[in-house]
Protein backbone atom coordinates (compact mmCIF):
# COMPACT_ATOMS: atom_id res chain seq x y z
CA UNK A 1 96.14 70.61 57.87
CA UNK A 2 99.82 71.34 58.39
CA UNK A 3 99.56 75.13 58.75
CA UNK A 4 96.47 74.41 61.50
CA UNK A 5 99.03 71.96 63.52
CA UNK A 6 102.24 74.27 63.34
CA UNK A 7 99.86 77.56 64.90
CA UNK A 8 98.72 75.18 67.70
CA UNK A 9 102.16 74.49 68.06
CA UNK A 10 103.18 78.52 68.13
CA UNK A 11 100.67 78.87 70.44
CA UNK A 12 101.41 76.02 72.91
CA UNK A 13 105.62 77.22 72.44
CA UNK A 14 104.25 80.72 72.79
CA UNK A 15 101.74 79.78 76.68
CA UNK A 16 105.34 77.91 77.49
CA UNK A 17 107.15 81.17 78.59
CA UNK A 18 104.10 83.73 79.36
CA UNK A 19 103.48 81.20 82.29
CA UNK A 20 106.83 81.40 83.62
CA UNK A 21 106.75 85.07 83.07
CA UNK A 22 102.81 85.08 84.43
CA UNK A 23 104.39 83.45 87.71
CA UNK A 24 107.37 85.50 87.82
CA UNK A 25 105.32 88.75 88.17
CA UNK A 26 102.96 87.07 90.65
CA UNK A 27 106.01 85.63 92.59
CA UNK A 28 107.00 89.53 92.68
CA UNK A 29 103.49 90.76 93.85
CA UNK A 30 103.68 87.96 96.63
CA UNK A 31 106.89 89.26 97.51
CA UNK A 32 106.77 92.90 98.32
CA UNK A 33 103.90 93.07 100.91
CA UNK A 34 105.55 90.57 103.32
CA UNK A 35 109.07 92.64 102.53
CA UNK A 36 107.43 95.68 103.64
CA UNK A 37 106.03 94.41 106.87
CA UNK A 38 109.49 92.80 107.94
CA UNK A 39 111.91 95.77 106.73
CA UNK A 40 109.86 98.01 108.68
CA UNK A 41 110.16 96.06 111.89
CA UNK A 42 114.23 96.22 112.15
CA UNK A 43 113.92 100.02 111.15
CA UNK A 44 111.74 100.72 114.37
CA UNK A 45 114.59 102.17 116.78
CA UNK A 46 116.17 103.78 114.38
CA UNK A 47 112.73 105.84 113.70
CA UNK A 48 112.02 106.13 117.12
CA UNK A 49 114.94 108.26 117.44
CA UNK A 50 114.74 109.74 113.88
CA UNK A 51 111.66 111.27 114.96
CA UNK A 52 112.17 111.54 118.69
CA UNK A 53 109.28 109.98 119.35
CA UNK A 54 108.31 106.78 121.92
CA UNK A 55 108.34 103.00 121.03
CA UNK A 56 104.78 102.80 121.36
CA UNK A 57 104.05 105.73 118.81
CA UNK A 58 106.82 104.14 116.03
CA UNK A 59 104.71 100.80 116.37
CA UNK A 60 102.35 102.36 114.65
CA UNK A 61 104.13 102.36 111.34
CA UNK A 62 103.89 98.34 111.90
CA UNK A 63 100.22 98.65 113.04
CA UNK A 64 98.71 101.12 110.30
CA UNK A 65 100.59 99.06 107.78
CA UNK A 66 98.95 95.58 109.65
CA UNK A 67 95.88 96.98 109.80
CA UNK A 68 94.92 97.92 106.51
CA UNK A 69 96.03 94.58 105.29
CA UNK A 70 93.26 92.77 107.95
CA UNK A 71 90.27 94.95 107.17
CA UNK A 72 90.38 95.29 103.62
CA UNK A 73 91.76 92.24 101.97
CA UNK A 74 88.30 90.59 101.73
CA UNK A 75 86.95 93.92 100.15
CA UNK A 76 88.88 94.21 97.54
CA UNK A 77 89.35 90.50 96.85
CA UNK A 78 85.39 91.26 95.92
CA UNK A 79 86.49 94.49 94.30
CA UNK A 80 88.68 92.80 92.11
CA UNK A 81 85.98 90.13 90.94
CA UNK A 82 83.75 92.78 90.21
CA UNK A 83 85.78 95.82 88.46
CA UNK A 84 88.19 93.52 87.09
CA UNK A 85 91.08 91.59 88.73
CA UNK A 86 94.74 92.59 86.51
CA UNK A 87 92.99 96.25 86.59
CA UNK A 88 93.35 96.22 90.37
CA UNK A 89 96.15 94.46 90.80
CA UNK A 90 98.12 97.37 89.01
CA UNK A 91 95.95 99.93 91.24
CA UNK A 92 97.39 97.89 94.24
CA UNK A 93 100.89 97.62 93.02
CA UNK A 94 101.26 101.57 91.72
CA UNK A 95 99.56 102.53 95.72
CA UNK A 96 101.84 100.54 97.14
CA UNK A 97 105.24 101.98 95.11
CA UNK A 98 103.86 105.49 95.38
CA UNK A 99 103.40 105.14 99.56
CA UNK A 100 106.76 103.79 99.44
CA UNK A 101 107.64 106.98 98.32
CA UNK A 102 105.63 109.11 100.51
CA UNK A 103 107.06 106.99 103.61
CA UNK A 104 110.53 107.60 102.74
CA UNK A 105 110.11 111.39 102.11
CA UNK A 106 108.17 111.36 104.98
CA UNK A 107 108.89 114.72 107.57
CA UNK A 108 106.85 113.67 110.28
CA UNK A 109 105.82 110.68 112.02
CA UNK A 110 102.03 110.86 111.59
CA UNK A 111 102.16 111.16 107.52
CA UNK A 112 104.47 108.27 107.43
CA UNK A 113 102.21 106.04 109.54
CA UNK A 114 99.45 107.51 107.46
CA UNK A 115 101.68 106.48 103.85
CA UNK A 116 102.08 103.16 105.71
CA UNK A 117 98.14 102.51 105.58
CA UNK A 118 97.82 103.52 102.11
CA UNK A 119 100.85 100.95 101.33
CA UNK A 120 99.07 98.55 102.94
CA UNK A 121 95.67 99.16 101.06
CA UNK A 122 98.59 98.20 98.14
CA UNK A 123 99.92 95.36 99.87
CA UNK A 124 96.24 94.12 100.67
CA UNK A 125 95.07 94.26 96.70
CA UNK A 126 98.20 92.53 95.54
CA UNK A 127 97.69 89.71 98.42
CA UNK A 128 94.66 89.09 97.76
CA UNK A 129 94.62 88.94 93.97
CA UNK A 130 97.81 87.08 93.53
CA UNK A 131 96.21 84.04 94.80
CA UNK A 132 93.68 84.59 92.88
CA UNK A 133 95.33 84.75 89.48
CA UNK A 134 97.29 81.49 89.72
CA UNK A 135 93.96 79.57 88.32
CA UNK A 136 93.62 81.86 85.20
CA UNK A 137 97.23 80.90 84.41
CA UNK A 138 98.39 77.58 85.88
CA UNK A 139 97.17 74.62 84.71
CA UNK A 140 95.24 72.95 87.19
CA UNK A 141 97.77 70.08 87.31
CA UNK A 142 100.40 72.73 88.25
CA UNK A 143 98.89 74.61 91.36
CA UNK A 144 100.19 73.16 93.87
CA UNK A 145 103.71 74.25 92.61
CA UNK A 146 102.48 77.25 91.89
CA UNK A 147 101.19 77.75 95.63
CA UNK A 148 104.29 76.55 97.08
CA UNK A 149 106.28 79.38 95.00
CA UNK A 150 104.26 81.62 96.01
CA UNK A 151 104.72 80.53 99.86
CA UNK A 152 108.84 80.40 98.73
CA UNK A 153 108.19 83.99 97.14
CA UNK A 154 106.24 85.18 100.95
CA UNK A 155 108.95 83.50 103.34
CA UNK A 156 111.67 85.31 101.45
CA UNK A 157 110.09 88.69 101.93
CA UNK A 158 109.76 87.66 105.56
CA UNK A 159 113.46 86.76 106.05
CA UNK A 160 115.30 88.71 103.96
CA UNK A 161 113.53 92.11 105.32
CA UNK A 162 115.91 92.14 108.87
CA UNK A 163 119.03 91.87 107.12
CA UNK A 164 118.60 94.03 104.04
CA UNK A 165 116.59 96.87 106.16
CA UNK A 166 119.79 96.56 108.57
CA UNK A 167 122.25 97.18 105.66
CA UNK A 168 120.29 99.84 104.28
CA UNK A 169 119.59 101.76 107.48
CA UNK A 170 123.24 101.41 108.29
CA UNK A 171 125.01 102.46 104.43
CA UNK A 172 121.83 104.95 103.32
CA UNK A 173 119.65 105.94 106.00
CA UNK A 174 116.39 104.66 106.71
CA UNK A 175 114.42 106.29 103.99
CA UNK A 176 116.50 104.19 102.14
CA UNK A 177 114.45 100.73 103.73
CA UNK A 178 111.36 102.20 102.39
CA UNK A 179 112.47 103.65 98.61
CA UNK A 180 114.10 100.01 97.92
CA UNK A 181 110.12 98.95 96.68
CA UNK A 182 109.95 101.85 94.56
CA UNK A 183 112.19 100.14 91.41
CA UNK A 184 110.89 96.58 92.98
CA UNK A 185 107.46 97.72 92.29
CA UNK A 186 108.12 99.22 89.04
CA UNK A 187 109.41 96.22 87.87
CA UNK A 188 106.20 94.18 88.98
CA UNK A 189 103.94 96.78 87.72
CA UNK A 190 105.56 96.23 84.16
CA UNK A 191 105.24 92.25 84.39
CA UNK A 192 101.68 92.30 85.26
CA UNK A 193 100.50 94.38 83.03
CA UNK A 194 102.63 92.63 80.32
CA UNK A 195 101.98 88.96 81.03
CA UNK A 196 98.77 88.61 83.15
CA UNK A 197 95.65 88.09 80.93
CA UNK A 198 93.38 91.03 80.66
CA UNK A 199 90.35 91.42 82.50
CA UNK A 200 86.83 90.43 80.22
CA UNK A 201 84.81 93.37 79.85
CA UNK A 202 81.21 93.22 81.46
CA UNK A 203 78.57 95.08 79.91
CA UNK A 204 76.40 97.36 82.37
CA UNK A 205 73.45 94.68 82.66
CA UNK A 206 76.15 92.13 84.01
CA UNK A 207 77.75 94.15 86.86
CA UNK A 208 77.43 93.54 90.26
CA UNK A 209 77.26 96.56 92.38
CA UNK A 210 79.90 96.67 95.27
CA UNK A 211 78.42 96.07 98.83
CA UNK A 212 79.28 99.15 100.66
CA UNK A 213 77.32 98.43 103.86
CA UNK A 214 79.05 95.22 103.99
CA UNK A 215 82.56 96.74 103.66
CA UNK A 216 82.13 98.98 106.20
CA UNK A 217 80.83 96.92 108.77
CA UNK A 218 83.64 93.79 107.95
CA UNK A 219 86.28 96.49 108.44
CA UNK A 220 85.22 98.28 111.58
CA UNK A 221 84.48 94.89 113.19
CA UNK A 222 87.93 93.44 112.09
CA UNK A 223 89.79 96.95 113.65
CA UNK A 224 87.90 96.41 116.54
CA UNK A 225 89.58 93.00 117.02
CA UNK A 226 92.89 93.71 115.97
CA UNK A 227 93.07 96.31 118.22
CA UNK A 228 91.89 94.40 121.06
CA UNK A 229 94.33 91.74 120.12
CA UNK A 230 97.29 94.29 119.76
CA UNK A 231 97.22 97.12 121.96
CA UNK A 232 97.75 96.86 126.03
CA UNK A 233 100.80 95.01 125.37
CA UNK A 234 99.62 91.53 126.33
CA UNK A 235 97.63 92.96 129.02
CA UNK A 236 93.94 92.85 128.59
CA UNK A 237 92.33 95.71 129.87
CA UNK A 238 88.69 97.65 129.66
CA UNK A 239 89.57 98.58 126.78
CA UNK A 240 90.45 95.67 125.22
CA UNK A 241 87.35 93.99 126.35
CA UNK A 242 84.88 96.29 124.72
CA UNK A 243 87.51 96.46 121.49
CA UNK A 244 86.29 92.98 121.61
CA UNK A 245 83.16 93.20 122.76
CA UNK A 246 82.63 95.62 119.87
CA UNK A 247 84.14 92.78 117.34
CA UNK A 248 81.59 90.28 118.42
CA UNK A 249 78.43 92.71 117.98
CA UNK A 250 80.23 93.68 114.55
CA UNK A 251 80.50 90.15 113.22
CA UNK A 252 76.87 89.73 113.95
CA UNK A 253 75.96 92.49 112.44
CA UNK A 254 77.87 91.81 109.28
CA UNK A 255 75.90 88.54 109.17
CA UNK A 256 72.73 89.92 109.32
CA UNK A 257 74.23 92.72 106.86
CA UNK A 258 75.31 90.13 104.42
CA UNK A 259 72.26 87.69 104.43
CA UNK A 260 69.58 90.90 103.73
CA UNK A 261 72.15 92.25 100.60
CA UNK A 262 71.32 91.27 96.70
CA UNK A 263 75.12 90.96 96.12
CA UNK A 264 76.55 90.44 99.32
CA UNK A 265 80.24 91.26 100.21
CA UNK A 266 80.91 87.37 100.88
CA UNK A 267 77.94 85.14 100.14
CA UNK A 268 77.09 83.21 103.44
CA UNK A 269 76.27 80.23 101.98
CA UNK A 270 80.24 79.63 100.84
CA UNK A 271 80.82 78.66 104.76
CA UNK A 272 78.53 76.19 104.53
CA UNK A 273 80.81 74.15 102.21
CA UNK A 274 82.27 71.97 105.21
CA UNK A 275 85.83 71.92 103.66
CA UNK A 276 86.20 75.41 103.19
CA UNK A 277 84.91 76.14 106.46
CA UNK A 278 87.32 73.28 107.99
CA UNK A 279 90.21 75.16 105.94
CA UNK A 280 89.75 78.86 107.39
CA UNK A 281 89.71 77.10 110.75
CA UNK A 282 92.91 75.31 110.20
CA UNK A 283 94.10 78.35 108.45
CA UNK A 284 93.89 80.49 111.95
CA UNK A 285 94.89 77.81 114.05
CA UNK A 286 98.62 76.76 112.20
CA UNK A 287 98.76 80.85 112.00
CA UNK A 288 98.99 81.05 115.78
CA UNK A 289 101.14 78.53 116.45
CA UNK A 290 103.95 79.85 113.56
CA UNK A 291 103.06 83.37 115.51
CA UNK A 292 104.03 81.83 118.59
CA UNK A 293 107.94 81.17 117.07
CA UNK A 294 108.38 84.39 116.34
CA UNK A 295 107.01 85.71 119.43
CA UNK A 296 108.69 83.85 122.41
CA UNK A 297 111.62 82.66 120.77
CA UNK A 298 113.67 85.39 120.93
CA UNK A 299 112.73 85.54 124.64
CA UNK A 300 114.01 82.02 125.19
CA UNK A 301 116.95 82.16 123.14
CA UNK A 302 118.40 85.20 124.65
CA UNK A 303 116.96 84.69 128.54
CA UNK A 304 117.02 80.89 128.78
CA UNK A 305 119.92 79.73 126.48
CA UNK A 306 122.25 82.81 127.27
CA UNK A 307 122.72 83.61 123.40
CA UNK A 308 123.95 87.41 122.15
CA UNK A 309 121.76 89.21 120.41
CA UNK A 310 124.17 88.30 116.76
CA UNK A 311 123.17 84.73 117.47
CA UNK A 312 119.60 85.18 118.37
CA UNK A 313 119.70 86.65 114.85
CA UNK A 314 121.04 83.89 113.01
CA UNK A 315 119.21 80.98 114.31
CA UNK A 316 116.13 83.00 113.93
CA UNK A 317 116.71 83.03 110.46
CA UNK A 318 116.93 79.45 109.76
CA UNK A 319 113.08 79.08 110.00
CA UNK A 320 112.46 81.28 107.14
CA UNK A 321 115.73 79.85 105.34
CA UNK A 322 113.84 76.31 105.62
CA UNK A 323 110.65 77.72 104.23
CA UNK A 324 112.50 79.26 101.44
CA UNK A 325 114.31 75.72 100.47
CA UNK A 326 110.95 73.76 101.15
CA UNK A 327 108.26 75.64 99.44
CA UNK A 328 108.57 74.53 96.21
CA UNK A 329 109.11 71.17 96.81
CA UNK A 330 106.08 71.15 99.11
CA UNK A 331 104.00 72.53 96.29
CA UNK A 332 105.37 69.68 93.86
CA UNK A 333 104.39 67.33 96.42
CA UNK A 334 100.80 68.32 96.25
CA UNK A 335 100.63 68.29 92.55
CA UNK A 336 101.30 64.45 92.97
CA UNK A 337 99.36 63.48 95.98
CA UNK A 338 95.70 64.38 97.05
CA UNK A 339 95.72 67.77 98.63
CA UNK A 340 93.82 66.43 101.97
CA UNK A 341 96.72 64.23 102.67
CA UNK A 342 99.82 66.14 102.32
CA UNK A 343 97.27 68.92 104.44
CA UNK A 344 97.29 66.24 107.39
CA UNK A 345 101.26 65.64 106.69
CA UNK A 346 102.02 68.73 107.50
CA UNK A 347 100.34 69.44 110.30
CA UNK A 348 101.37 65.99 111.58
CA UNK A 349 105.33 67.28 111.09
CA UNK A 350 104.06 71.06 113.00
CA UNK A 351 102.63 69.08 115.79
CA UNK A 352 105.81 66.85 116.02
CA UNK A 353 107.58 70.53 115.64
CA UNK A 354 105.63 71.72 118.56
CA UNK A 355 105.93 68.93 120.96
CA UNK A 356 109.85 68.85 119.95
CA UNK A 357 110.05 72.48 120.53
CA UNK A 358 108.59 72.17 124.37
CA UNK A 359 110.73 68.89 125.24
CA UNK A 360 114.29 68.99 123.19
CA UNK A 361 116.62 70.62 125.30
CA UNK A 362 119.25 73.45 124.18
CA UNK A 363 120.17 75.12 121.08
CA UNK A 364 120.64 71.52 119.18
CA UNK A 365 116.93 70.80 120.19
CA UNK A 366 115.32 74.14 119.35
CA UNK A 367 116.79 74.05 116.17
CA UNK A 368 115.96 70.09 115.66
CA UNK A 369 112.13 71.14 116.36
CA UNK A 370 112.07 74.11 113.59
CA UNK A 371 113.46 71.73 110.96
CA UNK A 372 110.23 70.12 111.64
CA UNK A 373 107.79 72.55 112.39
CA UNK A 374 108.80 74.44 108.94
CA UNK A 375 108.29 72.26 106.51
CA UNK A 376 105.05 70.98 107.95
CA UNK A 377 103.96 75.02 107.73
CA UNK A 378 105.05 74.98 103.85
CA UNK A 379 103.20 71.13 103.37
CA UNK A 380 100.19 72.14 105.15
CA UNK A 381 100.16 75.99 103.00
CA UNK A 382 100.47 74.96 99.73
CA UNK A 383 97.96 71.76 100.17
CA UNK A 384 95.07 74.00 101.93
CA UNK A 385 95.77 76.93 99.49
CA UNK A 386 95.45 74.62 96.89
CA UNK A 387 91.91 73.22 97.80
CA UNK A 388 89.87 76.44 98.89
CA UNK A 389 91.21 77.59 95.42
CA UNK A 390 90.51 74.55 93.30
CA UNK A 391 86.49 74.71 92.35
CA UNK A 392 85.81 78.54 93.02
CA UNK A 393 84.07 80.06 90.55
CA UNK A 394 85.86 82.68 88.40
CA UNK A 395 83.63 85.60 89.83
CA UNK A 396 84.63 84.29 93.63
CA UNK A 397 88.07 83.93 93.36
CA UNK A 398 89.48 87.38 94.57
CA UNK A 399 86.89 87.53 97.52
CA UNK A 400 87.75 83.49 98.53
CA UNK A 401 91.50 84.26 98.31
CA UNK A 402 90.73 87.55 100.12
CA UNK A 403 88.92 85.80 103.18
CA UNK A 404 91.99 82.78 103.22
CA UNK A 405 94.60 85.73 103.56
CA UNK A 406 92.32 87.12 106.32
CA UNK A 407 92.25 83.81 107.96
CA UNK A 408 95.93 83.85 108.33
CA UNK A 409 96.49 87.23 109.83
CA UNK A 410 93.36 86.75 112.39
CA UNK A 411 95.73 83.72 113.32
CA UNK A 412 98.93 86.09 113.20
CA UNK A 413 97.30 88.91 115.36
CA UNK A 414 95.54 86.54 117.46
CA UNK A 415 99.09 84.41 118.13
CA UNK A 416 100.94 87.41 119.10
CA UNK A 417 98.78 88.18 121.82
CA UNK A 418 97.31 84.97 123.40
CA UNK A 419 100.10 83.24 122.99
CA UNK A 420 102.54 86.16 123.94
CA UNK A 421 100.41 86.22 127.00
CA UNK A 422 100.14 81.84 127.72
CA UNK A 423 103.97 82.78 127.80
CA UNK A 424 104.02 85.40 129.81
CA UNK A 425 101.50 83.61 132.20
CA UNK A 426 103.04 80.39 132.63
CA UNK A 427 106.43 81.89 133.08
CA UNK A 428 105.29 83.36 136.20
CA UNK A 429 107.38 87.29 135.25
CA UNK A 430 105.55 90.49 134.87
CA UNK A 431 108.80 91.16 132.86
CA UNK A 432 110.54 88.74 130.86
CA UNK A 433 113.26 90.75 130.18
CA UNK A 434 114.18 90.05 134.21
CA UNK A 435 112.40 86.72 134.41
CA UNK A 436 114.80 84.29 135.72
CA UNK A 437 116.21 81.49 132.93
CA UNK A 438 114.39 78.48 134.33
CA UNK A 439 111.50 80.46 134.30
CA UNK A 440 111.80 82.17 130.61
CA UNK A 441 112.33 77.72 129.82
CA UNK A 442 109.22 76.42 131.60
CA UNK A 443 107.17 79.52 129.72
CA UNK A 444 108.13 78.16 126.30
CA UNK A 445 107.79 74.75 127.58
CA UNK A 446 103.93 75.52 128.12
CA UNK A 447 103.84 77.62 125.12
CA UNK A 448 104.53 74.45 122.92
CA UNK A 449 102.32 72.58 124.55
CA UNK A 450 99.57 74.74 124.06
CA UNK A 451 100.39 75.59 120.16
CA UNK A 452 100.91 71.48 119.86
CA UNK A 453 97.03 70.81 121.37
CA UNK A 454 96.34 73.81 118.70
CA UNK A 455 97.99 71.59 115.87
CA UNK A 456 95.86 68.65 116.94
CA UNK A 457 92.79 70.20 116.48
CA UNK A 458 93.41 71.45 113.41
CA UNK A 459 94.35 67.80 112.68
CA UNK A 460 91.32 66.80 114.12
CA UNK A 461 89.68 68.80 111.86
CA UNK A 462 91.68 67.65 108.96
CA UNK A 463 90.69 63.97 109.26
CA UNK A 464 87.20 64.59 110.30
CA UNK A 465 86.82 66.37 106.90
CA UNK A 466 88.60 64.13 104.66
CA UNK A 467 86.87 60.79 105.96
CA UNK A 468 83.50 63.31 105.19
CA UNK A 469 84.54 64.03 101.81
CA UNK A 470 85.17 60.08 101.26
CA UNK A 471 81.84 59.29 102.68
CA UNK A 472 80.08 61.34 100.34
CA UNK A 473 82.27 60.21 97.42
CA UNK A 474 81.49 56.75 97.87
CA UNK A 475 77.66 57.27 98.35
């Protein structure tokens, strides 16, 4: 028996360090998409004049790069559960390096805002399926962690983009902020293809074919919305309205697409499942309030408190620096407690945050209320990550971690422009930029408010679902 017990020892030493290495790559895959939506946002003037072309047109880069992220991450989350989820991970991860290329060899401004879609086609696969992975190689017991590194992994994409685009633009050029993924990705590229487990090959009688109807109506309907949500500048014109319009006659469409298909895009009957339905909803909700921060803060900083753009800069960064500290621990947390509860501790801290944010006065206060609001973000993330993803089925996983990621930018796009316009609304300006101070203050004030009520619906929500899911397990 000795020889049996030392290889089940191998093996368990062996599983020890492809984890950490299985994480590491997927920590890497987490990373780059949300580095390549922030570097390109500090690199914007710089373009603009690079290719002498208007603010509005440069946007674009930010937009294409958005938008492919928002109408296909649910696709191929379903692509990946089909053809084979490490198989398309690579896919995603080699797109994404090679449009990094393309953008920063880029000679005009149309092929790099066409290189940014196809980079975010990349960024889309390798959202979607990192989620998805951490159940073929965490233990269950180690999720949660696993989600909050992942969240650690996303927030440092987010904050270290500004600065490191700002050094590279200013020592390299700014072909320079787009060629930094290209060793970046070859490095993840290698890790995932050494250290993920490979996919299980599926004979021909147990594919599922790929619902191509279904695709194509998810991801007109979800450009029609993001583009009613994002052009007009806050302003919601005609064409918004049928952009929206359009959205709404799309998502019932895609319903009655979906319900009439033999293997359905996303299987109707998932939503339901009252808790997952209750986390999408909670999902969108805490995704508009976190947009709100990075929306009218800057506005109230600079305007209302009187700080130089240097200082605007730095305490902008502290949110993201508190995600980055607080992720993991967060993630621990939920390991050790039930999921539903550190879900409704968070979003208790975010609508403390919120409330905090709209009454503390000054610098002191504003920063007082993010050291609040943060942590609740990285409590509530890795807790509702951690139970859509906990009983999916293995052949679900990519297109349920594809739909979560889709409920977080619906709450991104959708916070940037209802809540860019409550601000703009209730501070009574056409033009913040000449609003008076008192003005730019009582338009945050009302802001807060607003994303606080937000916060206690999804709390609402929260406990409305967890005394359901006590009722039913004590019947």
């Amino acid at each position: 028996m000795k020889p049996v017990i030392a290889e089940r020892g191998e093996a368990v030493a062996e599983r020890i360090p492809s984890v950490r290495w299985a994480l590491a790559s997927l920590s890497l895959s987490m990373l780059l998409p949300s580095l390549g939506t922030s570097i390109a946002n500090v690199g914007l003037p710089t373009l603009a004049q690079a290719f002498d072309a208007t603010f509005q047109d440069v946007q674009w880069i930010v937009l294409a790069y958005l938008l492919a992220i928002t109408t296909l991450i649910v696709s191929v989350g379903r692509l990946g559960d089909i053809t084979g989820r490490r198989r398309l991970l690579l896919i995603g991860i080699l797109l994404f390096t090679l449009a990094s290329i393309l953008c920063g060899l880029a000679p005009t401004l149309w092929l790099m805002i066409a290189a940014r879609a196809v980079q975010g086609l990349g960024a889309a696969i390798m959202m979607a399926l990192t989620i998805a992975f951490v159940s073929e190689t965490v233990p269950k017991a180690k999720t949660g962690s696993a989600m909050g590194l992942l969240g650690t992994m996303s927030a440092i994409g987010t904050a270290l983009g500004p600065s490191l685009g700002g050094f590279l633009i200013a020592g390299l050029g700014w072909p320079a902020i787009f060629l930094v993924n290209v060793p970046l990705g070859v490095l993840s590229f290698v890790l995932v293809h050494r250290y993920l487990p490979a996919d299980l090959s599926k004979g021909k009688a147990n594919r599922t074919s790929f619902d191509t109807m279904g695709t194509l109506v998810l991801a007109l309907t979800l450009s029609a919305y993001a583009l009613a949500m994002t052009i007009g500048r806050g302003s919601f014109g005609p064409l918004n309205i049928a952009l929206l319009l359009t959205a709404v006659f799309g998502a019932g469409l895609f319903v009655f697409t979906e319900a009439r298909t033999a293997s359905p895009l996303v299987r109707l009957a998932v939503f339901r499942n009252p808790v997952f339905s209750a986390s999408l909803a909670m999902n969108l909700l805490v995704a508009t309030v976190m947009m709100a921060t990075l929306v009218v803060a800057p506005f109230y900083l600079s305007h209302a408190l009187g700080l130089d753009q240097t200082l605007v800069g730095l305490v902008m960064s502290i949110g993201p620096v508190i995600s980055i500290l607080s992720g993991i621990p967060a993630g621990r947390l939920v390991d050790r407690l039930d999921a539903s509860f550190v879900v409704i501790a968070g979003l208790v801290a975010m609508a403390a945050g919120s409330v905090a944010v709209a009454v503390l006065p000054g610098i002191t206060g504003y920063i007082a209320a993010i050291a609040m609001l943060t942590p609740g973000y990285q409590l509530f993330q890795a807790a509702n990550n951690t139970t859509v993803m906990a009983d999916i089925s293995p052949d679900q996983r990519g297109v349920i971690s594809g739909v979560l990621n889709l409920s977080r930018n619906l709450g991104l796009i959708t916070g940037a422009s209802v809540m860019g316009a409550v601000f703009t609304f209730s501070s009574g300006a056409h033009d913040i930029a000449a609003a008076h101070p008192d003005a730019v203050h009582s338009g945050m004030r009302i802001t807060f408010a607003v994303a606080a009520a937000l916060i206690v619906v999804a709390l609402a929500i929260a406990t409305g679902t967890c005394r359901s899911r006590r009722a039913l397990g004590e019947s």
